[in-house]
N, C-alpha and C. Protein backbone atom coordinates (compact mmCIF):
# COMPACT_ATOMS: atom_id res chain seq x y z
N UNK A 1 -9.78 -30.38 -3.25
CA UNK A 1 -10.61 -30.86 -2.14
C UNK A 1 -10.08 -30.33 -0.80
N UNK A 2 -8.85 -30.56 -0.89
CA UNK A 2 -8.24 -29.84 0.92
C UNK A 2 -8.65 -28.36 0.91
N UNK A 3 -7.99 -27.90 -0.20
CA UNK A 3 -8.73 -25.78 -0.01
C UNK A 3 -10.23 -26.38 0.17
N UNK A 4 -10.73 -26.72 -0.11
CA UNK A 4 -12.79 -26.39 0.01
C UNK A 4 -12.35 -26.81 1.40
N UNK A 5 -11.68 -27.91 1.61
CA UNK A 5 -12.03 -28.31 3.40
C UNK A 5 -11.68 -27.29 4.27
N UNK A 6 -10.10 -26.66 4.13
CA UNK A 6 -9.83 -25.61 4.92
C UNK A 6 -10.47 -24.19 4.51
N UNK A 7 -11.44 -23.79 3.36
CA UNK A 7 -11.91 -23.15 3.45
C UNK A 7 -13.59 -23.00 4.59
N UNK A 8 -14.01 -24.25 4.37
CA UNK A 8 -14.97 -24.33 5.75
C UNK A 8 -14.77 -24.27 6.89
N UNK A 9 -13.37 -24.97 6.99
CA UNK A 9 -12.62 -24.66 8.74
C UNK A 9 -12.86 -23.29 8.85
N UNK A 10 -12.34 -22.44 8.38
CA UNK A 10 -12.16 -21.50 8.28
C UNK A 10 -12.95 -20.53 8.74
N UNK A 11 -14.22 -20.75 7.65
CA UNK A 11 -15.66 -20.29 7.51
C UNK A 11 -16.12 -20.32 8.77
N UNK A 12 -16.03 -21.70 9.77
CA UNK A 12 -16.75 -22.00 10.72
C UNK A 12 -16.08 -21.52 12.05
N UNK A 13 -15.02 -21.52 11.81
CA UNK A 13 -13.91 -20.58 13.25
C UNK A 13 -14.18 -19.39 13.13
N UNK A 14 -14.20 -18.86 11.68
CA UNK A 14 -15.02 -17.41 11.36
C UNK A 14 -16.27 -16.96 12.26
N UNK A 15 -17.17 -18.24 11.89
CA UNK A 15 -18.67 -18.20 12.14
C UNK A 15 -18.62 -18.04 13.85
N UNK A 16 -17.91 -18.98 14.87
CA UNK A 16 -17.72 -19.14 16.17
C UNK A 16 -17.35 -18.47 16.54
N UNK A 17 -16.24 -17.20 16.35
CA UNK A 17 -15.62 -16.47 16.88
C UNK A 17 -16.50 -14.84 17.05
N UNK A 18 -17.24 -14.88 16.30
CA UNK A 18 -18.59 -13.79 16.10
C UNK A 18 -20.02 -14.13 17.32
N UNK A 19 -20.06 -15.49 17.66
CA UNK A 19 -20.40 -15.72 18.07
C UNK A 19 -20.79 -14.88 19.48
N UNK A 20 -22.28 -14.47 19.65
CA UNK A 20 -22.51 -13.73 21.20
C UNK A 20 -23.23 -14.55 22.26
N UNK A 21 -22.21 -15.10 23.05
CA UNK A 21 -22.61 -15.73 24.21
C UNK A 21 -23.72 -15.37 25.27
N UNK A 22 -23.55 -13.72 25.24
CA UNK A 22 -24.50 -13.35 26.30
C UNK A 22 -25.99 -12.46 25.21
N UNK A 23 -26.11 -13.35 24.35
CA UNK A 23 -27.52 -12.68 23.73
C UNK A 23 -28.27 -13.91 23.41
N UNK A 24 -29.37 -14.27 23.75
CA UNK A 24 -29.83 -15.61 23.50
C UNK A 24 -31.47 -15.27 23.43
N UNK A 25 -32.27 -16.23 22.93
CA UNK A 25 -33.54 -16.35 22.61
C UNK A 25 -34.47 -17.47 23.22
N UNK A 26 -35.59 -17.13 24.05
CA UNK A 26 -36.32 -18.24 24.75
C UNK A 26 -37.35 -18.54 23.70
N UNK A 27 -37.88 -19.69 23.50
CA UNK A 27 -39.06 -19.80 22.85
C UNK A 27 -39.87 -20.45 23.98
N UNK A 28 -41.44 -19.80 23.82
CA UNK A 28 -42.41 -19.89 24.61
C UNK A 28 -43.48 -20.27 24.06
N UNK A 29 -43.42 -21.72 24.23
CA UNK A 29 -44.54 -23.03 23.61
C UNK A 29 -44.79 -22.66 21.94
N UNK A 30 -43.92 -22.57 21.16
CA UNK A 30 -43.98 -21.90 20.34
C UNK A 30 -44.33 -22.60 19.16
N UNK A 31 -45.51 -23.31 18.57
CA UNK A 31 -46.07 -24.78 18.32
C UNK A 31 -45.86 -24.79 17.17
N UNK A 32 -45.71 -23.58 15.91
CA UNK A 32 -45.44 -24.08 14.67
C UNK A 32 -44.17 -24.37 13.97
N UNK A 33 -44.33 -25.18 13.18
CA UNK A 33 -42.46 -25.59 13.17
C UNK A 33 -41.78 -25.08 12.50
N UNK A 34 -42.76 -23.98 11.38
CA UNK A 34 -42.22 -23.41 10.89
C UNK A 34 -41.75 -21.60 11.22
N UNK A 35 -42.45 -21.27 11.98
CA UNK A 35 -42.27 -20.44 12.96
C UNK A 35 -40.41 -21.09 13.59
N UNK A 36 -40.83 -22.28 14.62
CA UNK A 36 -39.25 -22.25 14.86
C UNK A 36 -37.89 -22.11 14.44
N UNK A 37 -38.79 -22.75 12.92
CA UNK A 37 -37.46 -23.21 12.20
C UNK A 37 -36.63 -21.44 11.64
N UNK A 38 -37.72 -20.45 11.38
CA UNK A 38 -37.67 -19.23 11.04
C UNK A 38 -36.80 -18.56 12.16
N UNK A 39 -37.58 -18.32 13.85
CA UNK A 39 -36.45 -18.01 14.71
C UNK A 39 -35.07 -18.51 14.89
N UNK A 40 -34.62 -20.14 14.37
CA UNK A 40 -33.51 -20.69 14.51
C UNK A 40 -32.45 -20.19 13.44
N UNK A 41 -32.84 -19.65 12.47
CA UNK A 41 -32.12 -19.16 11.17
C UNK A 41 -32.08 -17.54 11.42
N UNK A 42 -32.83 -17.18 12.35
CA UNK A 42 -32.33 -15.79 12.76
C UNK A 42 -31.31 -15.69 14.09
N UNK A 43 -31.74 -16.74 14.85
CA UNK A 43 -30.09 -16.96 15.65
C UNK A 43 -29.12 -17.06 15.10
N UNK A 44 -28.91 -17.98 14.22
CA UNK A 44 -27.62 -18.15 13.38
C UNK A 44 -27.18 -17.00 12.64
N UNK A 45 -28.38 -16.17 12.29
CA UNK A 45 -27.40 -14.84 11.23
C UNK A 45 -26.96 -13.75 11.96
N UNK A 46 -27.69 -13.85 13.49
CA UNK A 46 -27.59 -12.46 14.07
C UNK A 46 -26.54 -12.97 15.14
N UNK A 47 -26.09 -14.60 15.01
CA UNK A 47 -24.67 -15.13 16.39
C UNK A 47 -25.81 -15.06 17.24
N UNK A 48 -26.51 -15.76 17.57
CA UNK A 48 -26.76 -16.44 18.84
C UNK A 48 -26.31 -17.19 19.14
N UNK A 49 -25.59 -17.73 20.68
CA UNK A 49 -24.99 -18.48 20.40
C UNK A 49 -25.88 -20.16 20.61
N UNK A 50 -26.62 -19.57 21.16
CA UNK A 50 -28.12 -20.75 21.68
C UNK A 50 -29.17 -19.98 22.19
N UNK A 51 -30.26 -21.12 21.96
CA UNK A 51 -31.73 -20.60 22.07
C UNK A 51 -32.16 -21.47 22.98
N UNK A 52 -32.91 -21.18 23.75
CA UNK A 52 -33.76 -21.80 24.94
C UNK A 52 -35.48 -22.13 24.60
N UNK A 53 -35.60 -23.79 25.00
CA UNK A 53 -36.73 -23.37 24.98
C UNK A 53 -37.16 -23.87 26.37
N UNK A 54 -38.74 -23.08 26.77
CA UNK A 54 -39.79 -23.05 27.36
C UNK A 54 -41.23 -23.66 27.08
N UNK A 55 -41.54 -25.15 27.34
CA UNK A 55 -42.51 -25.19 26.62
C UNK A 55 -43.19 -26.13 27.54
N UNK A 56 -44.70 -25.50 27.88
CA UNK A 56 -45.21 -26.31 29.31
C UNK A 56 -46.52 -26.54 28.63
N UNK A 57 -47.20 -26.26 27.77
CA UNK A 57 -48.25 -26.70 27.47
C UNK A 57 -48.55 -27.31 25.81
N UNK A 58 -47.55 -26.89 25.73
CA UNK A 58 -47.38 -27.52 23.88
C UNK A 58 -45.79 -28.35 23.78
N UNK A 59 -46.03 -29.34 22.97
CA UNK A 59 -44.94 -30.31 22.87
C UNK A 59 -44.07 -29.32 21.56
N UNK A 60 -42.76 -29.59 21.89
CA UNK A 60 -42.29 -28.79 21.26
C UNK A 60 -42.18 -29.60 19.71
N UNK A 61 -42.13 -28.51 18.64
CA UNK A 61 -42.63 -29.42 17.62
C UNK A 61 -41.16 -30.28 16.45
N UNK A 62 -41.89 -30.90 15.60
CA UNK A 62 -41.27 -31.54 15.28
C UNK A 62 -40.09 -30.32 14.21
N UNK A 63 -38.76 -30.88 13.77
CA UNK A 63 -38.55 -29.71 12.28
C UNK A 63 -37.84 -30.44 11.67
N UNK A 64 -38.14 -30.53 10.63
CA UNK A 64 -37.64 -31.49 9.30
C UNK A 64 -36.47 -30.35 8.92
N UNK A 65 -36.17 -31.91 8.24
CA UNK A 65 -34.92 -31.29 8.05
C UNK A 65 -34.38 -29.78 6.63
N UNK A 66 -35.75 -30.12 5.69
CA UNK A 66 -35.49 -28.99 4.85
C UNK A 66 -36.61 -27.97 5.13
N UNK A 67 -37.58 -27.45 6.13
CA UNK A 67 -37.48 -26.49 6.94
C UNK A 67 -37.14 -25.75 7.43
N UNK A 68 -35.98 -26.21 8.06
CA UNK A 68 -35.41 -26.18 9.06
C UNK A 68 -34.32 -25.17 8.67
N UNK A 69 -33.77 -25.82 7.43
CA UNK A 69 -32.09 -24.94 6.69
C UNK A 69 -31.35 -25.57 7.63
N UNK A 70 -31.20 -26.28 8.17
CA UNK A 70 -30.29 -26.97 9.38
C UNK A 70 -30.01 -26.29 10.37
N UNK A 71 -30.58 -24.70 10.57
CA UNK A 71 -30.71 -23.97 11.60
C UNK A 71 -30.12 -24.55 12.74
N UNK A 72 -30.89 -25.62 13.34
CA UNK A 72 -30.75 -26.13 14.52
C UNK A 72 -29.53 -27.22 14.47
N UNK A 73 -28.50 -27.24 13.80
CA UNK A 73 -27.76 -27.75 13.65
C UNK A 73 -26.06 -26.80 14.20
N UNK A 74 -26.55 -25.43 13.53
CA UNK A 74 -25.66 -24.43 14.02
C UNK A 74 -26.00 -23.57 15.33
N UNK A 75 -27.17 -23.68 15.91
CA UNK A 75 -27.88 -22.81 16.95
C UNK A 75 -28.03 -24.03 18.33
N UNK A 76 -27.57 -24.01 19.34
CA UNK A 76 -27.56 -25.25 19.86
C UNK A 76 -29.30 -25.00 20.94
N UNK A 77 -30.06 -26.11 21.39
CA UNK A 77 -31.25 -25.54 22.20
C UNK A 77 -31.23 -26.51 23.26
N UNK A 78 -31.85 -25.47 24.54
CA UNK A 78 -31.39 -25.93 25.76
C UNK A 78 -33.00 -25.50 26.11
N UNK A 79 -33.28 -26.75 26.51
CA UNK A 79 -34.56 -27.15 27.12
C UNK A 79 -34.69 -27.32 28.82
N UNK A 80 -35.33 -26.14 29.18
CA UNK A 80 -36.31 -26.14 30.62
C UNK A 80 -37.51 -26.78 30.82
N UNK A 81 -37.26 -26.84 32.22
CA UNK A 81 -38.76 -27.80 32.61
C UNK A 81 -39.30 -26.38 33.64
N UNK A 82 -38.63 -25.50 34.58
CA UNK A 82 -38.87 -24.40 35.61
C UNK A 82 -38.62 -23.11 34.27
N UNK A 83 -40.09 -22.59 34.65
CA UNK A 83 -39.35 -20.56 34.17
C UNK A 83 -38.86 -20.15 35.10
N UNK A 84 -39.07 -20.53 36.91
CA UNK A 84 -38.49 -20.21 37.45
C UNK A 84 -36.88 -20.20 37.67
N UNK A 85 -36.54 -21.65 37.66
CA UNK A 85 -35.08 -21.86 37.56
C UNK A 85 -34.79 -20.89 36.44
N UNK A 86 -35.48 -21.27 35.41
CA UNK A 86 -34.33 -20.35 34.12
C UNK A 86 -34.18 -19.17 34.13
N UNK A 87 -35.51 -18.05 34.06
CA UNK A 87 -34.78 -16.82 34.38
C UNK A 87 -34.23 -17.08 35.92
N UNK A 88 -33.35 -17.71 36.98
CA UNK A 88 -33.12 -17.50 38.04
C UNK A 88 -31.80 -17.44 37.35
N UNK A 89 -31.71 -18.81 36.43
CA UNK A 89 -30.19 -18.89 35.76
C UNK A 89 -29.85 -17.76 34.70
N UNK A 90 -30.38 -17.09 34.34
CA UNK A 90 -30.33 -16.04 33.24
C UNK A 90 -29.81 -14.84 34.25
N UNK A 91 -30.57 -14.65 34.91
CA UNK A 91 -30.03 -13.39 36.04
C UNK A 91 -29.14 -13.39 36.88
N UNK A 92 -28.92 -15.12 37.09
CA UNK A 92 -27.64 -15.10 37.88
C UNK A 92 -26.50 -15.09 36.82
N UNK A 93 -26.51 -14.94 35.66
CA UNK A 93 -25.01 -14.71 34.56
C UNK A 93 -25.62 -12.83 34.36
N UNK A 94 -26.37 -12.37 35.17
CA UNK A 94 -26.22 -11.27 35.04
C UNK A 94 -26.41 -10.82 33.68
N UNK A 95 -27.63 -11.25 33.26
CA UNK A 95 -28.56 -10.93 32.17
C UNK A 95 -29.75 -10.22 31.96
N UNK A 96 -29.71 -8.99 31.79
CA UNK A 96 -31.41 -8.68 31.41
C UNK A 96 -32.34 -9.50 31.08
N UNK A 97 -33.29 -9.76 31.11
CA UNK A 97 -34.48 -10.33 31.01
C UNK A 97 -35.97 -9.57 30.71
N UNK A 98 -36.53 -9.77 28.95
CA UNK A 98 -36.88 -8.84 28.30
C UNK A 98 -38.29 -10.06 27.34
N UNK A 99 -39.43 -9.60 28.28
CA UNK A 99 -40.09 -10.57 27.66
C UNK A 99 -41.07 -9.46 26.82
N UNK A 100 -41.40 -10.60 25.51
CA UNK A 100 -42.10 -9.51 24.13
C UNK A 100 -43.41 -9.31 24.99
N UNK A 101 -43.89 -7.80 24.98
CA UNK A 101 -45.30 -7.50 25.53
C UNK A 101 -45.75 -5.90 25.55
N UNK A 102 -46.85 -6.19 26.06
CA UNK A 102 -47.08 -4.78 26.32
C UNK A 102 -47.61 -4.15 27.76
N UNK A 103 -47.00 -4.88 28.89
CA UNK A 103 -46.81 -4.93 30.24
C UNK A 103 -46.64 -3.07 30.60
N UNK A 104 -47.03 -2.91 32.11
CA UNK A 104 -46.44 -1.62 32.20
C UNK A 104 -44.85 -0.72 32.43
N UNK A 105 -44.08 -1.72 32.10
CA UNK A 105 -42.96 -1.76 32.23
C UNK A 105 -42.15 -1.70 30.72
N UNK A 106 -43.22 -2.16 29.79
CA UNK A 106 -43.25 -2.15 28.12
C UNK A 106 -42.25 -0.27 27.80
N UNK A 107 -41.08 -0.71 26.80
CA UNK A 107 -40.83 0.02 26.19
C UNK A 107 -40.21 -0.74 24.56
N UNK A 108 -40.27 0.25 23.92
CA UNK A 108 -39.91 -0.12 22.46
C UNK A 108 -38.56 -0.31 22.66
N UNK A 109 -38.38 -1.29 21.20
CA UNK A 109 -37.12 -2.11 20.90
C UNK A 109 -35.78 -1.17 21.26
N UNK A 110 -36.09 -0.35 20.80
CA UNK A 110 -34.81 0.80 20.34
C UNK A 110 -34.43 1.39 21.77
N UNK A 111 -35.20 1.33 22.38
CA UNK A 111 -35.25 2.28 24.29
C UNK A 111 -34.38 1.29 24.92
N UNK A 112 -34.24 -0.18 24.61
CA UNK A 112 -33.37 -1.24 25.07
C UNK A 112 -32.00 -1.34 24.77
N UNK A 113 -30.76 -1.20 26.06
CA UNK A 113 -29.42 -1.18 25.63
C UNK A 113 -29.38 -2.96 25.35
N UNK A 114 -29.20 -3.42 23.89
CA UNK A 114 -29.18 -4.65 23.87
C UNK A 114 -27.50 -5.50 23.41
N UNK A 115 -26.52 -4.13 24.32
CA UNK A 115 -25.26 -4.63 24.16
C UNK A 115 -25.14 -5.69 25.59
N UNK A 116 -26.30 -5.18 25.79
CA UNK A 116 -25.94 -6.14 27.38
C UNK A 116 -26.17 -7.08 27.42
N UNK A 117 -25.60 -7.71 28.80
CA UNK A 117 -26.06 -9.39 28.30
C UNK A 117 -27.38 -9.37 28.18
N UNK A 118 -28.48 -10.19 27.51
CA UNK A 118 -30.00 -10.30 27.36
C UNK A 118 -30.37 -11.59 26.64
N UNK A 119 -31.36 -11.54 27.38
CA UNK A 119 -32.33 -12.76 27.26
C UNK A 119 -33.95 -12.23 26.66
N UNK A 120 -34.04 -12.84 25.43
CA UNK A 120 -35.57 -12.01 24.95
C UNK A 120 -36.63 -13.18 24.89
N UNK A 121 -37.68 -13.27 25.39
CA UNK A 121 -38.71 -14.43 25.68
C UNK A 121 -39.48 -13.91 24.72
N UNK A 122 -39.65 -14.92 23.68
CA UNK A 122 -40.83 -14.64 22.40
C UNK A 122 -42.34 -15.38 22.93
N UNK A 123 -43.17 -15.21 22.87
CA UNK A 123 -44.97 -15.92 23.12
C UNK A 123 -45.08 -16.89 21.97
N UNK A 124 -46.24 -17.35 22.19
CA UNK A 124 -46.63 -18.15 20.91
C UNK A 124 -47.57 -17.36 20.26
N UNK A 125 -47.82 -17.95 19.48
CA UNK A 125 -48.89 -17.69 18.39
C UNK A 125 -50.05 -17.02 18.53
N UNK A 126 -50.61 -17.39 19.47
CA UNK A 126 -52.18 -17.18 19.82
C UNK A 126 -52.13 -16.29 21.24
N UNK A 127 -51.29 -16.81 22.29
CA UNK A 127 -51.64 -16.11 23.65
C UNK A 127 -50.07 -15.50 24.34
N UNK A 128 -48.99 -15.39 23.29
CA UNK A 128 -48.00 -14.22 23.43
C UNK A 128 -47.11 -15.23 24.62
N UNK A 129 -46.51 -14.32 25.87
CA UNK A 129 -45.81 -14.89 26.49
C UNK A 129 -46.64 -15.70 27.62
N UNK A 130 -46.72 -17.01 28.38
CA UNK A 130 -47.05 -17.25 28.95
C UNK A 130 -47.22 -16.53 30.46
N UNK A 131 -48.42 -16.41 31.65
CA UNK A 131 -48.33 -15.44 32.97
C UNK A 131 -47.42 -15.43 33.89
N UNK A 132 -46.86 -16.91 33.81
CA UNK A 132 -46.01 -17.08 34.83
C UNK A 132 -44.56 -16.43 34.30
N UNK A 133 -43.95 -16.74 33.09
CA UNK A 133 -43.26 -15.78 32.52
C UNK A 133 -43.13 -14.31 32.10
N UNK A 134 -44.12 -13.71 32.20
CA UNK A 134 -45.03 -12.60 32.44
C UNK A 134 -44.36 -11.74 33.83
N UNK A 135 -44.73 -12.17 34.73
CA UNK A 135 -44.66 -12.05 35.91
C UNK A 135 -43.36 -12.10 36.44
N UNK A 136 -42.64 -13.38 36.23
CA UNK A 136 -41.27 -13.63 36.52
C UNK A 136 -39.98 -12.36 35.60
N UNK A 137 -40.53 -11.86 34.76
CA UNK A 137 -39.83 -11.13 33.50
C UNK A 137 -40.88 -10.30 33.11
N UNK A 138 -40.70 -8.79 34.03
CA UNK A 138 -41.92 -7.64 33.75
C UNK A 138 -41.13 -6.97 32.84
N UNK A 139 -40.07 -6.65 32.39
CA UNK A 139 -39.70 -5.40 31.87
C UNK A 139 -39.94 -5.95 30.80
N UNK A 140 -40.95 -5.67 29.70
CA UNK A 140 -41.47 -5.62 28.68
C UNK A 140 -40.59 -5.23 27.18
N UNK A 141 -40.59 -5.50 26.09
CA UNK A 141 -39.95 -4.94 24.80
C UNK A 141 -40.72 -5.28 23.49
N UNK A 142 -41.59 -3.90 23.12
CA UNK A 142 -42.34 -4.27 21.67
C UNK A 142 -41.73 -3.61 20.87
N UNK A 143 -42.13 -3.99 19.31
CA UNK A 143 -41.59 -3.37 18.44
C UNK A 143 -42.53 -2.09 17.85
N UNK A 144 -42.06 -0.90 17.91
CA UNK A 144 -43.18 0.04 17.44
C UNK A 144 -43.81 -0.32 16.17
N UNK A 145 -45.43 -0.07 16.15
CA UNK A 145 -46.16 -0.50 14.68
C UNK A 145 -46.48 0.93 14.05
N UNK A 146 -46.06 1.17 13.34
CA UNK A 146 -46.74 2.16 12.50
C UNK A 146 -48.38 2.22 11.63
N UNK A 147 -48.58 1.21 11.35
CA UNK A 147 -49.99 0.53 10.62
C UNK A 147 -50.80 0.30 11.61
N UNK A 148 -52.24 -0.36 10.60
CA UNK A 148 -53.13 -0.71 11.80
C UNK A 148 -53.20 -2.01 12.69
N UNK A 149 -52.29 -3.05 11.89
CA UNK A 149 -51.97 -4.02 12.51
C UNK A 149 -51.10 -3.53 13.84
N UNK A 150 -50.93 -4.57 15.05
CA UNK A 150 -50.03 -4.45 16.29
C UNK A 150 -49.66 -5.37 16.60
N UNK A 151 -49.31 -6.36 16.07
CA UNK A 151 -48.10 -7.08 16.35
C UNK A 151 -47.48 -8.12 14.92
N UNK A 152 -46.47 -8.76 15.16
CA UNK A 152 -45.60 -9.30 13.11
C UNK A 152 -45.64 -10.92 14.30
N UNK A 153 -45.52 -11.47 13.48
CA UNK A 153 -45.76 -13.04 13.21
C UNK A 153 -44.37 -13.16 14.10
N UNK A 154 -44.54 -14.43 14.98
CA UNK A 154 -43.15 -14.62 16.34
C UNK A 154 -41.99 -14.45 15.31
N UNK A 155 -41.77 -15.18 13.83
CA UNK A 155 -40.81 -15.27 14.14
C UNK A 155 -40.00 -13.81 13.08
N UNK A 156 -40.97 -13.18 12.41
CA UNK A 156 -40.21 -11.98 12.09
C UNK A 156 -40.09 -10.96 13.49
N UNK A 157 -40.98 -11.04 13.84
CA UNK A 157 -40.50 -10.08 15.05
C UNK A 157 -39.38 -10.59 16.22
N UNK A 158 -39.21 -11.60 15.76
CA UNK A 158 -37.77 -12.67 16.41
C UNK A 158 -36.29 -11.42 15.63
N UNK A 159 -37.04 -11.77 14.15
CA UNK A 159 -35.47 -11.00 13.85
C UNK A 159 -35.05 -9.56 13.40
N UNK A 160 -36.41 -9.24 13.64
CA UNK A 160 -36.54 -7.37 13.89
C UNK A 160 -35.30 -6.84 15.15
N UNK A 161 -36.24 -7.94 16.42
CA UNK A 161 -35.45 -7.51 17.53
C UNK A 161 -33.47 -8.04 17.46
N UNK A 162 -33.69 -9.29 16.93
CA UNK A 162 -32.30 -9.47 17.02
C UNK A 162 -31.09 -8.92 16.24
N UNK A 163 -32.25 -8.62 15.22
CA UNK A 163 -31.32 -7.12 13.86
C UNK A 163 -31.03 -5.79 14.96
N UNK A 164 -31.91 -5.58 15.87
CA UNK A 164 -31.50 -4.24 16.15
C UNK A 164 -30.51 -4.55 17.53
N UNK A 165 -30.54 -6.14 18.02
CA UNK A 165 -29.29 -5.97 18.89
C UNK A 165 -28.09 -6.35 17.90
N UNK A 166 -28.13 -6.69 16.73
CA UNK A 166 -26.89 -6.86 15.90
C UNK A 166 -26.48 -5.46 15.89
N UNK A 167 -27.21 -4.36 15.23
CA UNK A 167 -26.87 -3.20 14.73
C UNK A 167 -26.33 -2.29 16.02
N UNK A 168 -27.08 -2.93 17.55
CA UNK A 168 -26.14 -1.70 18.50
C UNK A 168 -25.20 -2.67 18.68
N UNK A 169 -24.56 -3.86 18.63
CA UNK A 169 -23.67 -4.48 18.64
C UNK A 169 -22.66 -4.43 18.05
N UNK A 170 -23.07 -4.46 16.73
CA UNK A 170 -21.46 -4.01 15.66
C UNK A 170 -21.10 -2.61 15.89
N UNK A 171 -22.09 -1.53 16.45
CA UNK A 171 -21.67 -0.56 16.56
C UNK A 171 -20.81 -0.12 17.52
N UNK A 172 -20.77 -0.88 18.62
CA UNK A 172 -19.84 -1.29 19.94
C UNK A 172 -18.56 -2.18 19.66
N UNK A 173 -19.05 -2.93 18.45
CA UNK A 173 -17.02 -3.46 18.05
C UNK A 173 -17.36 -5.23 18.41
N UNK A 174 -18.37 -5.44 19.14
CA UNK A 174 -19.06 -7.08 19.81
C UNK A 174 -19.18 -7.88 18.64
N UNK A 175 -18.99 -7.88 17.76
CA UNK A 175 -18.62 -8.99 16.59
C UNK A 175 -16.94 -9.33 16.73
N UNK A 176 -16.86 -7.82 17.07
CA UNK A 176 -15.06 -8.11 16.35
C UNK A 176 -14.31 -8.77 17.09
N UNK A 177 -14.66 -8.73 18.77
CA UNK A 177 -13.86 -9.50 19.58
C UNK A 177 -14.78 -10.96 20.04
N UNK A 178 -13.91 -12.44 20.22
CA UNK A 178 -14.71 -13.65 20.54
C UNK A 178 -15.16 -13.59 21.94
N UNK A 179 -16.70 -14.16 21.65
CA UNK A 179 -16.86 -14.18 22.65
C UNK A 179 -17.12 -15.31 23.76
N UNK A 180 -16.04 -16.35 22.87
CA UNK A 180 -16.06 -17.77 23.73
C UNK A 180 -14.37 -18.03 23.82
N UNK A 181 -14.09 -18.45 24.70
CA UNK A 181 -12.36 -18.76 24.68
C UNK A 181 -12.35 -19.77 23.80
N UNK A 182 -10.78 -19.66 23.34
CA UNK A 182 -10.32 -20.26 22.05
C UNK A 182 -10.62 -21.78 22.36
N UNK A 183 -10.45 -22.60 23.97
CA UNK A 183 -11.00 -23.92 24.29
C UNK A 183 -12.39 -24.30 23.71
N UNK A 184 -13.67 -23.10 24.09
CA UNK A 184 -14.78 -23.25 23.55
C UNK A 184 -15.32 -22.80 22.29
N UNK A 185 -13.99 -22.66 21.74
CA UNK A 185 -14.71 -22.53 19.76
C UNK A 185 -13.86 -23.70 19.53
N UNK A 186 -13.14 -24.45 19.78
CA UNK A 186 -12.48 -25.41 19.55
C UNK A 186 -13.79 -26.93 19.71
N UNK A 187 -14.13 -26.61 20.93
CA UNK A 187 -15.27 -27.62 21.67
C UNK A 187 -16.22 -27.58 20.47
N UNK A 188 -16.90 -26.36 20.27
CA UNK A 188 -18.08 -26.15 19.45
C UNK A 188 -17.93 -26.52 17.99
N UNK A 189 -15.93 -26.21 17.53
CA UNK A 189 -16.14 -26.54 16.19
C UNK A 189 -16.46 -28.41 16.03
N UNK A 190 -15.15 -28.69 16.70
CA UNK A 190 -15.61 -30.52 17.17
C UNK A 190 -16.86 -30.95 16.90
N UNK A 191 -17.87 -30.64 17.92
CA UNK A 191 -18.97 -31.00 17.58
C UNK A 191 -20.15 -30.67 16.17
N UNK A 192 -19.93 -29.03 15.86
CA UNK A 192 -20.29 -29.03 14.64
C UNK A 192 -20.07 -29.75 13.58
N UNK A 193 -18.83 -30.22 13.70
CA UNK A 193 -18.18 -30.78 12.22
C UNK A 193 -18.76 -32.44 12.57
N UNK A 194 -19.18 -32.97 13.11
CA UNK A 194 -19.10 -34.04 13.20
C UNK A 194 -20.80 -34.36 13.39
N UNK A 195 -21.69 -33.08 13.18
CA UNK A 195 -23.00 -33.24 12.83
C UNK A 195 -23.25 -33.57 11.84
């Protein structure tokens, strides 16, 4: 029983220390729960270290718990009431700001250095990113379509994009070093373990 325990310590100081502080995910009124629950399990595999949400015209929805995979248990979410304040706070940690579209400022996934710090604003379902977010966050990022379809369901195209900031990431060495001080994987394990 103690090895299984210190093998999860372990696992989870593992898991925290991979952790990328400056890559995070907004969700934008994003109403199905299973949709969320899908982007929250792609934070967790790709180290997000938290996801934001944005949600002014849809209540954000409910997610059960076997949905979910407990996603939101390892992915922490930080709820706005201003898009203004938030991207104000995103740019003041000196973050790109990269909302999904096809704006004139729109370039494909791959054209994006996504070792940098970044913030990626996903749309909902039906009407993409909201205008005021739009506006506030022009520089655009789609994923090229090859087919006749043009655009993948929020939340695979959640982890298209966050696969390809994993892949220029590990290729830069950003897994290998932490990216929270040893105080705040300590903080984070605390609270994990006691979810």
């Amino acid at each position: 029983m103690r090895e299984r325990t210190d093998n999860r310590k372990e696992r989870i100081l593992g898991v925290l220390a991979r952790r990328q502080k400056d890559l995070t995910v907004v969700l934008n009124n994003i109403h199905d729960p299973h949709n969320v629950s899908a982007v929250l399990r792609s934070c967790d595999a790709f180290g997000v270290a938290e996801a934001h949400l944005l949600y002014t015209d849809t209540p954000f929805p409910t997610l059960g718990h076997k949905s979910s995979a407990s996603a939101k248990k390892w992915v922490p979410l930080k709820r706005h009431k201003s898009a203004a304040d938030m991207i104000k706070g995103f740019r003041g940690k000196g973050m790109q700001v990269l909302s999904t579209g096809f704006g004139p400022q729109a370039k494909p996934l791959t054209d994006w250095d996504l070792t940098l710090p970044t913030a990626v604003i996903m749309g909902n379902e039906h009407d993409g990113v909201a205008e005021e977010l739009n506006t506030l966050a022009p520089d655009h990022i789609y994923i090229p379509m090859q087919g006749m379809v043009q655009s993948l369901n929020v939340s695979v195209a959640t982890a298209v994009i966050l696969y390809e900031a994993f892949r220029q990431r590990m290729a830069k060495g950003m897994y290998d070093e932490p990216g929270f001080t040893p105080e705040e994987i300590q903080e984070r394990y605390d609270l994990w373990i006691t979810k």
